[in-house]
C-alpha atoms as a PDB file:
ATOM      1  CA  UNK A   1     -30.653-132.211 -96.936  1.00  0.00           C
ATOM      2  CA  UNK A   2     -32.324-131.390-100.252  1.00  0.00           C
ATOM      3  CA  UNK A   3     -34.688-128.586 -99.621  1.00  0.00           C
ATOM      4  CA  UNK A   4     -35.179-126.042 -96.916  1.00  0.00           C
ATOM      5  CA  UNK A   5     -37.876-123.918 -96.088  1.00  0.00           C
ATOM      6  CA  UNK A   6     -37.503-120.760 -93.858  1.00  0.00           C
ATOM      7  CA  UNK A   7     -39.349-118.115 -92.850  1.00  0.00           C
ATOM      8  CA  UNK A   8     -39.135-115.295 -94.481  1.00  0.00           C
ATOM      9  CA  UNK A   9     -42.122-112.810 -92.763  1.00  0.00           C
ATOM     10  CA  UNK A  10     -45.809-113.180 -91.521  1.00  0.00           C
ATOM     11  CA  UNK A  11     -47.145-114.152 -95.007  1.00  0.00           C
ATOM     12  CA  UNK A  12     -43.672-115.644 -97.096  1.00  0.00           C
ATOM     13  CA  UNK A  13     -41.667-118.245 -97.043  1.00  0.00           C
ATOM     14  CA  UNK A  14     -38.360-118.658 -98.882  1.00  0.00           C
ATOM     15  CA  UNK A  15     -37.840-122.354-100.744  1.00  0.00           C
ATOM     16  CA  UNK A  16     -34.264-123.024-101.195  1.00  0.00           C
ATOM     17  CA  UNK A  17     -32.780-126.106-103.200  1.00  0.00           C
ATOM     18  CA  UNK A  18     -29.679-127.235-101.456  1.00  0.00           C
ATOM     19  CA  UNK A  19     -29.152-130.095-103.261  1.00  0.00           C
ATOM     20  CA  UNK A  20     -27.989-130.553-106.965  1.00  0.00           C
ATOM     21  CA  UNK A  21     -30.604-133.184-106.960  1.00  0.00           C
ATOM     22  CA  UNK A  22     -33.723-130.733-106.149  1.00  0.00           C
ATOM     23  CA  UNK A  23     -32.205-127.746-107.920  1.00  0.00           C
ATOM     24  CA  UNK A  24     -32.597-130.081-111.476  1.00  0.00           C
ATOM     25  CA  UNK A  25     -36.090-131.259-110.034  1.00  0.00           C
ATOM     26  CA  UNK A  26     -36.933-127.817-109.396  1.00  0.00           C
ATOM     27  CA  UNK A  27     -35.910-126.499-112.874  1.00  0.00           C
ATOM     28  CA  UNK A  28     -37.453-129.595-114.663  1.00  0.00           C
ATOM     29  CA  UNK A  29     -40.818-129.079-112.806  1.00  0.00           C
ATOM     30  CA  UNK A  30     -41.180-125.094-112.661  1.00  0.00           C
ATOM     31  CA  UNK A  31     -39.436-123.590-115.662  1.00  0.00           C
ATOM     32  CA  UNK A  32     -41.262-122.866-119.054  1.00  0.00           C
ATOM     33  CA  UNK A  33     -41.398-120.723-121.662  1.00  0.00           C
ATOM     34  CA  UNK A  34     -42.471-117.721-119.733  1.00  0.00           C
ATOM     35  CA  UNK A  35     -40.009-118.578-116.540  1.00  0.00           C
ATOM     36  CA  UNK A  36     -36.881-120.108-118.630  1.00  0.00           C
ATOM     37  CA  UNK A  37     -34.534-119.856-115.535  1.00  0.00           C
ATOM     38  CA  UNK A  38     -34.408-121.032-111.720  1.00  0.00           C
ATOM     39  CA  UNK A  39     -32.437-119.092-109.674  1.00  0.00           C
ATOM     40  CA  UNK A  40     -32.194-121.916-106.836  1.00  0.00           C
ATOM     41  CA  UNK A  41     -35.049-119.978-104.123  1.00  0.00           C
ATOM     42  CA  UNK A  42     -38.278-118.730-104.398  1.00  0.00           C
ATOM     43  CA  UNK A  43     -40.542-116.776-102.006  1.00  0.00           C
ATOM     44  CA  UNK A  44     -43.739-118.464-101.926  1.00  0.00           C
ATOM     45  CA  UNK A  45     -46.993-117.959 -99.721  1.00  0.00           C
ATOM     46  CA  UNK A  46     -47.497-121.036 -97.215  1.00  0.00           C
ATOM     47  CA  UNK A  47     -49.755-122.568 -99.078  1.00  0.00           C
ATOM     48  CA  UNK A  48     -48.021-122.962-101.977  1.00  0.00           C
ATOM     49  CA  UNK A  49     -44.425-123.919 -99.958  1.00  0.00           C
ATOM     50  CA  UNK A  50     -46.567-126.716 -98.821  1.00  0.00           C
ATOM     51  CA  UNK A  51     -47.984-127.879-101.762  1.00  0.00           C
ATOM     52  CA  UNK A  52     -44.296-127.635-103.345  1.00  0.00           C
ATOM     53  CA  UNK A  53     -42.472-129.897-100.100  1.00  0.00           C
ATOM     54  CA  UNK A  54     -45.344-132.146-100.202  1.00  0.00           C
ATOM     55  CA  UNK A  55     -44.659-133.116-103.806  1.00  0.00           C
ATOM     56  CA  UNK A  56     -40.836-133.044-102.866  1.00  0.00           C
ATOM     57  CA  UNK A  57     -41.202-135.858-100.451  1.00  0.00           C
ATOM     58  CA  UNK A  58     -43.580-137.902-102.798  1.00  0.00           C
ATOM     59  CA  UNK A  59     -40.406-137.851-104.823  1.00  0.00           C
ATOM     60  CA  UNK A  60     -37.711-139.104-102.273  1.00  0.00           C
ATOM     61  CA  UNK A  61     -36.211-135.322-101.297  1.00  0.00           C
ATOM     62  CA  UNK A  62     -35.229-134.661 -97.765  1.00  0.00           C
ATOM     63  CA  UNK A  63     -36.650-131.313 -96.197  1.00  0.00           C
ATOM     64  CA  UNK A  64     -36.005-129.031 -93.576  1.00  0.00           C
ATOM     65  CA  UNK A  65     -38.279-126.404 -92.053  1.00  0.00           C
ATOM     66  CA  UNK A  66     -36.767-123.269 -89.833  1.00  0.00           C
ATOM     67  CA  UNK A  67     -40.031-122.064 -88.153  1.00  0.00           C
ATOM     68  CA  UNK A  68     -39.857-119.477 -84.887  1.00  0.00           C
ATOM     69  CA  UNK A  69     -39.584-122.843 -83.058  1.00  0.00           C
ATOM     70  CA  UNK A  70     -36.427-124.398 -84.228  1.00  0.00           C
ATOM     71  CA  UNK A  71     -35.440-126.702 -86.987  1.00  0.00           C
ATOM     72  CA  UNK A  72     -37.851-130.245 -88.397  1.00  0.00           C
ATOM     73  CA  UNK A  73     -36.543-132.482 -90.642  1.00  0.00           C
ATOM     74  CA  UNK A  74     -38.505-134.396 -93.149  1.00  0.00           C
END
């Protein structure tokens, strides 16, 4: 598992890189000047936790979701 995604209230989600993989993805793809560091999670609103996983699978990583139903692995 490279990535998991877990609810974190009504409107949030919580991204988490598991892997060492998608934790140097992650850094490579969302850090700049004005956010220099990656602290391995993020809180994100659904839309842009999909947008995010979506472009994580283009690119070969392994996901899980934790909804109020259970576990799915992509």
């Amino acid at each position: 598992m490279d990535i998991l995604l877990d609810r974190s209230d009504d409107d949030h989600w919580v991204v988490t890189m598991i892997s060492l993989r998608a934790q140097n993805w992650a850094a490579h793809e969302l850090c700049c000047a004005l956010r220099p560091c990656f602290a391995g999670s993020m809180r994100l609103d659904i839309m842009s936790a999909d947008r995010l996983l979506k472009n994580a699978r283009k690119q070969g990583f392994k996901t899980e979701f934790v909804g109020l139903c259970g576990k799915d692995i992509y």
